[in-house]
Protein backbone atom coordinates (compact mmCIF):
# COMPACT_ATOMS: atom_id res chain seq x y z
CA UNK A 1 78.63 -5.06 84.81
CA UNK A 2 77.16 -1.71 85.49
CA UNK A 3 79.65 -0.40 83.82
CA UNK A 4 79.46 -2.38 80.46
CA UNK A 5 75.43 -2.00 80.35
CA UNK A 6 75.46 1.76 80.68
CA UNK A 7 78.68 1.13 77.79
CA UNK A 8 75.78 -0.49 75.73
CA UNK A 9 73.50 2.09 76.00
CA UNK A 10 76.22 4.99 74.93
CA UNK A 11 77.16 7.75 76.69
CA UNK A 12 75.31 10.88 75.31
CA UNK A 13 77.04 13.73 73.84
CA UNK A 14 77.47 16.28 76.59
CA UNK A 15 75.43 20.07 74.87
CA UNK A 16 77.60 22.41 73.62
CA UNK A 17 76.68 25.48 77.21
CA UNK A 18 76.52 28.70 75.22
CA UNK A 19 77.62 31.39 77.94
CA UNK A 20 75.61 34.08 78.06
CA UNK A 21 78.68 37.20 78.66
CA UNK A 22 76.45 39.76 81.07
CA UNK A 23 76.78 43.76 81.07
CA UNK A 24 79.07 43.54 83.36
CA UNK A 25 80.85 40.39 81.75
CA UNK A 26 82.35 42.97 78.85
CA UNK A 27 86.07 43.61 78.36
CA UNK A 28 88.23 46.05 76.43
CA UNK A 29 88.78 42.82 73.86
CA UNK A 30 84.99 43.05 73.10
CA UNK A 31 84.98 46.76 72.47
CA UNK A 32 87.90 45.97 70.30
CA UNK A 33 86.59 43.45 68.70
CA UNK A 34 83.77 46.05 67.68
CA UNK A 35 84.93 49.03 67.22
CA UNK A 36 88.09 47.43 65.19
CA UNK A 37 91.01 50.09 67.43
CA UNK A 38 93.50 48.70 69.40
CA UNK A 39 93.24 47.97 73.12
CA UNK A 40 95.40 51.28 73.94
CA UNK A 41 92.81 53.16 72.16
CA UNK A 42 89.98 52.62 74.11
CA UNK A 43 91.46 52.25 76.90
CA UNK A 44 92.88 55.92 76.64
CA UNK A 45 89.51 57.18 75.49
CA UNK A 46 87.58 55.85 78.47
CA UNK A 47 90.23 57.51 80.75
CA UNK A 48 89.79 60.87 79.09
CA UNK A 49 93.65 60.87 77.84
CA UNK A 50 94.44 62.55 74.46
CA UNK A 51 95.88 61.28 71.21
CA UNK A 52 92.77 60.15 69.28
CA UNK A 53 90.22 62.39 67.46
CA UNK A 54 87.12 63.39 69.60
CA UNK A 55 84.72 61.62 67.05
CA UNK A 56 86.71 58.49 67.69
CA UNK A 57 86.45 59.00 71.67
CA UNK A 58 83.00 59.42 71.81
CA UNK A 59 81.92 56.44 69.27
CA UNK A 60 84.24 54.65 71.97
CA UNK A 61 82.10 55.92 74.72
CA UNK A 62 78.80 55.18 73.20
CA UNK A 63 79.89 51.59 72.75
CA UNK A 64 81.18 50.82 75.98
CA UNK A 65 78.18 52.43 78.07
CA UNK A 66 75.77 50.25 75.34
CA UNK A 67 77.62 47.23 76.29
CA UNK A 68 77.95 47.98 79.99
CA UNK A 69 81.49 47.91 80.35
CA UNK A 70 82.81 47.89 83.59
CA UNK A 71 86.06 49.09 84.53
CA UNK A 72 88.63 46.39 85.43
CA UNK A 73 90.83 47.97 87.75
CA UNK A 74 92.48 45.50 88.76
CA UNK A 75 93.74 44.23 85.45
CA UNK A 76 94.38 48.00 84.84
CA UNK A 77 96.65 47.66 88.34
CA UNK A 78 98.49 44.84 86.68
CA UNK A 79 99.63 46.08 83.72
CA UNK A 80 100.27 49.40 84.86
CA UNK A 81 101.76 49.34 88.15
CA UNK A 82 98.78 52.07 89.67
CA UNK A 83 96.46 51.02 92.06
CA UNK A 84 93.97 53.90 90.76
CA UNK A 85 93.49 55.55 94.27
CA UNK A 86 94.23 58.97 95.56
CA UNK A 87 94.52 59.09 99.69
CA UNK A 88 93.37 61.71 101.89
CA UNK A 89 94.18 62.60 105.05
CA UNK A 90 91.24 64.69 107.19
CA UNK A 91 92.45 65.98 110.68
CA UNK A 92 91.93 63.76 114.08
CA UNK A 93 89.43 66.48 115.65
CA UNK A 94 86.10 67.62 114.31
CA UNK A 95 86.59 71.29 114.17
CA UNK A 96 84.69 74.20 112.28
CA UNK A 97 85.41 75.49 109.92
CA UNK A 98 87.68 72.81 109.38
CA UNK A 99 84.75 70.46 108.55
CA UNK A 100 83.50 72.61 105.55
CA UNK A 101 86.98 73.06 104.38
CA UNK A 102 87.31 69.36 104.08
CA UNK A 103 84.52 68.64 102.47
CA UNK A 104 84.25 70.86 99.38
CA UNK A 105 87.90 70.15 98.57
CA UNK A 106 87.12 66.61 98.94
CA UNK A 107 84.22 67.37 96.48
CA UNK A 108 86.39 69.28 93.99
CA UNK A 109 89.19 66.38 93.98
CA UNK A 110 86.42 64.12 93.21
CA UNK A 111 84.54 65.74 90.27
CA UNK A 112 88.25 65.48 88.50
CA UNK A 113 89.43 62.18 89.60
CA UNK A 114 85.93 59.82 89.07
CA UNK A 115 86.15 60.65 85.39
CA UNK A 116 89.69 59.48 85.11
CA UNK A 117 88.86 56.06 86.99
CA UNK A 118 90.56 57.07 90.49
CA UNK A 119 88.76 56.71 93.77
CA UNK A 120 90.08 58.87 96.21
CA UNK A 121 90.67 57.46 99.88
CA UNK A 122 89.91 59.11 103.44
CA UNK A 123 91.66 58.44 106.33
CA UNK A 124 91.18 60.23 109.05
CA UNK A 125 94.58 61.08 110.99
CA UNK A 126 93.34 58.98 114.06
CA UNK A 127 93.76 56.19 111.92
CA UNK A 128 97.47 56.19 111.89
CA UNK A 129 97.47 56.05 115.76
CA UNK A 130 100.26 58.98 115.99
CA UNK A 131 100.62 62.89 116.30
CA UNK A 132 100.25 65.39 113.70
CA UNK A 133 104.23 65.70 113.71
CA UNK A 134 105.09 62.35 112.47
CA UNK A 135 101.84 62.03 110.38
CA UNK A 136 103.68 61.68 107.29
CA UNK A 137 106.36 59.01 108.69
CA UNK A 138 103.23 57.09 108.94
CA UNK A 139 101.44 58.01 105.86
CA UNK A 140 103.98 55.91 104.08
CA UNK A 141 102.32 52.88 104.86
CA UNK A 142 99.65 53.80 102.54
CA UNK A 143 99.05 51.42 99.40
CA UNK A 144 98.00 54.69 97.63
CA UNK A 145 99.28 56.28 93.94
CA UNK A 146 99.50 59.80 95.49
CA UNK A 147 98.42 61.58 98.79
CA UNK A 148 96.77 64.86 99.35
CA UNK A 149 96.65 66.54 102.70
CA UNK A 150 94.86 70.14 103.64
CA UNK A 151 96.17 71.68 106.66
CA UNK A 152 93.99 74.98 108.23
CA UNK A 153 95.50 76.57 111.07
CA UNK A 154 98.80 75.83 113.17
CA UNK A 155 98.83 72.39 113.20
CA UNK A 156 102.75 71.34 112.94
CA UNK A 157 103.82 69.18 109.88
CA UNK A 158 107.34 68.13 109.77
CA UNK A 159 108.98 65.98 106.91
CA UNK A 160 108.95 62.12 106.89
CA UNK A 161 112.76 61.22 107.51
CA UNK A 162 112.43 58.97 104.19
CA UNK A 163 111.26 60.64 101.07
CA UNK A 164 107.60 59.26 100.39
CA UNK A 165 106.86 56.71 97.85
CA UNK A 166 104.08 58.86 96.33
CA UNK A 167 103.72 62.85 94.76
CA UNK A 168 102.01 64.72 97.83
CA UNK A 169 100.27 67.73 97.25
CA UNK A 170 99.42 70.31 100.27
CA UNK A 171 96.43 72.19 100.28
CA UNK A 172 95.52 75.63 102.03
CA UNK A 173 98.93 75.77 103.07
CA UNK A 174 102.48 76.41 102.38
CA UNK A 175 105.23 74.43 104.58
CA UNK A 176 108.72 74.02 103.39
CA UNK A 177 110.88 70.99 103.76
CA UNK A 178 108.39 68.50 102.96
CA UNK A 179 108.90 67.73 99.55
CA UNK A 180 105.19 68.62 98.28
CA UNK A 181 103.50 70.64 95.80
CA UNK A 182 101.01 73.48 97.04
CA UNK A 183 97.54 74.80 96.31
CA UNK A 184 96.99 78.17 98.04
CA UNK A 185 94.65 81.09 97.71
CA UNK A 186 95.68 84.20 97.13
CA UNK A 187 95.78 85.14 101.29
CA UNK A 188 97.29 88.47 101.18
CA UNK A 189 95.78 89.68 98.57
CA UNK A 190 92.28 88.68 100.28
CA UNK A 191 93.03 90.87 103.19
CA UNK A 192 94.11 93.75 101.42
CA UNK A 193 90.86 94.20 99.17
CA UNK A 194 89.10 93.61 102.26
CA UNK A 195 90.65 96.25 104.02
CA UNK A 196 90.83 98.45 100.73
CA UNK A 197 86.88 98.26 101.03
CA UNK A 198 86.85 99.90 103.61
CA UNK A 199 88.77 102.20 103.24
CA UNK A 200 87.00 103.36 100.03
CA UNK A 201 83.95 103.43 101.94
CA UNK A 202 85.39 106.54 103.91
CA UNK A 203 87.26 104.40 106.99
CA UNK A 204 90.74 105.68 108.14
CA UNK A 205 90.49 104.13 111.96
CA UNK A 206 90.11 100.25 111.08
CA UNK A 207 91.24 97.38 113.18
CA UNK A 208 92.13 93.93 112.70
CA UNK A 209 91.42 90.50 114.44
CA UNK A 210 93.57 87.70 113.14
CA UNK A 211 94.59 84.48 114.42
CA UNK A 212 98.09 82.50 116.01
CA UNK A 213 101.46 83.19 113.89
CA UNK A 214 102.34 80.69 111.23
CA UNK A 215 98.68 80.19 109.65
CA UNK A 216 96.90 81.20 106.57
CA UNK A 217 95.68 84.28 109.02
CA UNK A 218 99.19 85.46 109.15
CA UNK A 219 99.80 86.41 105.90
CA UNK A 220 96.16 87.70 105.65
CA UNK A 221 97.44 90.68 108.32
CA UNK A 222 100.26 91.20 106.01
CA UNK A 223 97.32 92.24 103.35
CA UNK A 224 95.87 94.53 105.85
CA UNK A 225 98.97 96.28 106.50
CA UNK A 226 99.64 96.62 102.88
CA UNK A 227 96.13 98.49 102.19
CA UNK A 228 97.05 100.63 105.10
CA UNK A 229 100.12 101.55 103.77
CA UNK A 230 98.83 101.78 99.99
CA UNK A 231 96.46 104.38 101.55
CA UNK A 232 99.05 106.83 103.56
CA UNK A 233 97.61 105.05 106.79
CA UNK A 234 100.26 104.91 109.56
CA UNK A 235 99.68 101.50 111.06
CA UNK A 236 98.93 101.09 114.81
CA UNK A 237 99.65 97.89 116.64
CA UNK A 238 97.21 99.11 119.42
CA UNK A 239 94.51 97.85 116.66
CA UNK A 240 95.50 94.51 115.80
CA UNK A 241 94.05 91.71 118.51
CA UNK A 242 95.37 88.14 117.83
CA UNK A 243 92.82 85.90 118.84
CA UNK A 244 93.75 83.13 121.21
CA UNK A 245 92.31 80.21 118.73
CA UNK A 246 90.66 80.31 115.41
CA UNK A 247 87.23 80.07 116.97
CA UNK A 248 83.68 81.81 117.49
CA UNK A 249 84.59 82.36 121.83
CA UNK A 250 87.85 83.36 120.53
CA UNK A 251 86.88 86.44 117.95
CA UNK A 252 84.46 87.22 120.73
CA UNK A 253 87.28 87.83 123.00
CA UNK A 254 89.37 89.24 121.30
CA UNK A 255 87.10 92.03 120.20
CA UNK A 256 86.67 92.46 123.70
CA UNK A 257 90.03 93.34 124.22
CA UNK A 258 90.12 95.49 121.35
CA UNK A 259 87.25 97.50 122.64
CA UNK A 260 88.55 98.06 126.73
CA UNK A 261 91.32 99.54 125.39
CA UNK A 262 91.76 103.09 125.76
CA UNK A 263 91.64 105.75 123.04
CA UNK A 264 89.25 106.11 120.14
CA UNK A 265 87.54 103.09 119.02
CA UNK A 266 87.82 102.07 115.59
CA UNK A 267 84.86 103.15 113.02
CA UNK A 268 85.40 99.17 111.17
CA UNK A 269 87.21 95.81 112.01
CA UNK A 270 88.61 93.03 109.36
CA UNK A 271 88.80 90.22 111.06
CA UNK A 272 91.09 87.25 109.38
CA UNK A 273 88.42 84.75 108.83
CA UNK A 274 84.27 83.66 109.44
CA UNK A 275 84.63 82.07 112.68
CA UNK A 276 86.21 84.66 114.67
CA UNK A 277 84.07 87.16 112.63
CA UNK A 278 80.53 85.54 113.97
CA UNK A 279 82.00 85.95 117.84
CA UNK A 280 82.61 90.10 116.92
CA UNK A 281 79.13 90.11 115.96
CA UNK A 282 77.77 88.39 118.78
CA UNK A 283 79.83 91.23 121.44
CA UNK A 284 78.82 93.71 119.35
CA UNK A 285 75.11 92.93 119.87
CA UNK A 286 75.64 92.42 123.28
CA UNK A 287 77.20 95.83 124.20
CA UNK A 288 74.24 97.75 121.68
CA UNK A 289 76.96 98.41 119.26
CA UNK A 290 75.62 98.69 115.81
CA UNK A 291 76.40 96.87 112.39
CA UNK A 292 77.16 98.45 109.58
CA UNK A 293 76.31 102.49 111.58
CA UNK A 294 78.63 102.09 114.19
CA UNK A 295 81.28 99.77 112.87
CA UNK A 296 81.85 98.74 109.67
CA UNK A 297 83.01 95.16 109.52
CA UNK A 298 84.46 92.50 106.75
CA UNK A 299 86.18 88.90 106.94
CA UNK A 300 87.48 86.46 105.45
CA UNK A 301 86.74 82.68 104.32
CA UNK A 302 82.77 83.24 102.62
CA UNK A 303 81.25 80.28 104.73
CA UNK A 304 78.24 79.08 104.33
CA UNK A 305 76.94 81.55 107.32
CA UNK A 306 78.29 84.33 106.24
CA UNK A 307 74.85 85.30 104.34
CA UNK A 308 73.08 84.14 107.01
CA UNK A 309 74.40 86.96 109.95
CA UNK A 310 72.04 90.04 110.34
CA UNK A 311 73.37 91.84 108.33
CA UNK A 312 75.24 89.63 105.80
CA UNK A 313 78.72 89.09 106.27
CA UNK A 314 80.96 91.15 104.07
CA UNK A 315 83.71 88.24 103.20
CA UNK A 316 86.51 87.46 100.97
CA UNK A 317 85.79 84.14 99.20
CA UNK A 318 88.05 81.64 98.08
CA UNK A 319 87.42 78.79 96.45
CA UNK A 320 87.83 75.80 98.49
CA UNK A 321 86.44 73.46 95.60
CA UNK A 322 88.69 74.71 93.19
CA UNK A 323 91.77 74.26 95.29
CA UNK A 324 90.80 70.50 95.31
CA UNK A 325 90.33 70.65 91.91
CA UNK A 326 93.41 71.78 91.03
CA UNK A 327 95.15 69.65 93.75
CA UNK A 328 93.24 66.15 92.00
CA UNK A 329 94.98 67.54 88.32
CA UNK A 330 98.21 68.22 90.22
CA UNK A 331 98.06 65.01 91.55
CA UNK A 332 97.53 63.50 88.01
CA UNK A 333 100.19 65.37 86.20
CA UNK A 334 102.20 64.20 89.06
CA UNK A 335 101.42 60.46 88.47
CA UNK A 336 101.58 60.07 84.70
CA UNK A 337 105.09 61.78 85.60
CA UNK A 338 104.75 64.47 84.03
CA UNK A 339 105.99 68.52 84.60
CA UNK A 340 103.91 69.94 87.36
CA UNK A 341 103.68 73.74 89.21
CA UNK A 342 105.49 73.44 92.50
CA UNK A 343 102.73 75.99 93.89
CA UNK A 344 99.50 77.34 92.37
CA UNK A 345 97.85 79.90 94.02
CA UNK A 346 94.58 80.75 93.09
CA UNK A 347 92.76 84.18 93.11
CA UNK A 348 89.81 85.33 95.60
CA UNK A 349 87.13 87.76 95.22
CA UNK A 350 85.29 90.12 98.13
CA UNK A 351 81.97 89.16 98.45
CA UNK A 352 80.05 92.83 99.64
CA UNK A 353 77.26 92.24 102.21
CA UNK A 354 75.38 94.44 104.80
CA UNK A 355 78.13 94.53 107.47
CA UNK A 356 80.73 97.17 105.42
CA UNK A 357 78.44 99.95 105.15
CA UNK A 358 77.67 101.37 101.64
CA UNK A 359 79.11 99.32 98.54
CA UNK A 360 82.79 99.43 98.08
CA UNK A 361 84.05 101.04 94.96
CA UNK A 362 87.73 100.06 94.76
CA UNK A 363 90.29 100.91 92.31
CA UNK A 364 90.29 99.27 89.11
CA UNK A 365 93.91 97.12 90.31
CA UNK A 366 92.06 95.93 93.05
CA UNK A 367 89.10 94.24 92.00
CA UNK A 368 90.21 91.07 90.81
């Protein structure tokens, strides 16, 4: 009955519903649609690839930031196989330097992967619930396109006992066996043009404070040693003081030892990076030993603090944003399977502060 009296009256016509597509709402159809280029097209251009003109790229651009588009990576994921994420693997323990060195290669992978639509991941190495030497056996959990890791220091890194489903790129350091591409700086070299300074500033007795064997610090005493002997200086192991770890109570130590040994004390000091460097300063103060008129000193690394010292620290600097630069491009290259470097090693520049005595005027061969 109901039924047949509401039949009487006629069911209306439902209204056409208009939907109303919102900013976010727009896909790489729509731009297509507009722009009249295929969906390969702009999807390229929006990812910063080649193969189109620039013109083209940037009308592509200004249409898809008019219309709001959002990045779909998920769709992206499906019809590409990536997942559009880079991981990252920070050390267990909050250590400095380490910190800083973290941090501004995080910031230089970053500035080259957010343009090309990757997000890079951070997990810290407590996350994987295991020691540093089977770190990568876990890492291969990860649900990630590619890995980067930095190691500073000694810290042990020995090969998953599968190959990894991912490129991995090492940063900072050099360890064979582990099926990675590197990013270095130029370690070596850094120590000999920071020994070379001082040497040109008129030093012939100059010692050296470096860190454990089988670290970046290692290979910066083989720099030092190479000045010396560029210069006709016979080298004398009575000098050199390994520090017992990379640390400010550590450089302050060892410089102790250095100085209660007996025979002449040395006129300057390299020491192999900013940390130990600030505990040589802080002896020196304490036993009225003067900075730049009674020893001469320079270092390596160019923290933050290193202008901050009275005087400033004389310091090698190497780029830790560009290594993660080039480590995020690696990566890339890597990913799109294409030829990469199996090592880049970057250059590094002496940066000539208050502690090394008068301005340095090295040869032209080793300025740069």
């Amino acid at each position: 009955m109901l039924w047949a009296a509401w039949g009487k009256r006629g069911v209306p016509k439902p209204k056409k519903i208009v939907k109303l597509s919102s900013p976010g709402e727009t896909t790489l159809r729509d731009l297509s649609e507009e722009l009249g280029v295929s969906l390969t097209t702009i999807s390229r251009a929006l990812r910063g690839k080649q193969g189109m003109s620039d013109e083209t790229r940037e009308r592509i651009k200004a249409v898809a930031e008019r219309r709001g588009y959002i990045s779909n990576k998920a769709g992206a994921t499906l019809s590409t196989g990536r997942l559009f994420s880079i991981g990252y693997i920070i050390p267990g323990e909050d250590r400095w330097p380490t910190g800083l060195l973290q941090a501004d290669v995080m910031r230089g992978m970053l500035n080259e992967l957010t343009p090309q639509g990757y997000s890079l991941h951070v997990y810290s190495e407590s996350y994987f619930g295991t020691d540093r030497t089977s770190l990568l056996e876990a890492a291969r959990r990860l649900r990630v396109d590619a890995l980067a890791l930095t190691i500073e220091h000694d810290d042990p890194i020995v090969p998953s006992s599968h190959p990894l489903p991912f490129p991995l790129v090492l940063i900072n350091r050099r360890v064979e066996g582990l099926g990675a591409n590197f990013v270095v700086a130029d370690e070596e070299r850094g120590g000999m043009i920071a020994t070379a300074h001082l040497i040109e500033s008129g030093h012939r007795r100059i010692a050296h404070i470096g860190g454990p064997s089988r670290t970046a610090l290692e290979r910066r005493l083989h720099g030092y040693r190479a000045a010396l002997d560029a210069a006709g200086i016979a080298f004398d192991p009575a000098l050199v003081v390994h520090a017992d770890d990379v640390s400010w109570r550590g450089g302050y130590h060892a410089c102790e030892t250095l100085f209660e040994r007996s025979g002449d004390r040395p006129t300057a000091l390299f020491c192999g990076s900013d940390i130990l460097a600030f505990g040589v300063l802080k002896y020196l103060e304490n036993h009225a030993i003067r900075v730049p008129q009674d020893v001469a000193i320079t270092s390596f690394d160019d923290s933050m603090f290193a202008e901050m010292t009275e005087p400033g620290l004389t310091s090698v600097r190497k780029s830790r944003h560009a290594m993660g630069r080039e480590a995020a491009r690696m990566l890339l290259a890597l990913i799109d399977g294409k030829a990469a470097p199996a090592q880049i090693m970057l250059p590094v520049e002496l940066i000539v502060r208050g502690s090394s005595d008068r301005p340095a005027r090295l040869p032209a061969r080793l300025r740069h």
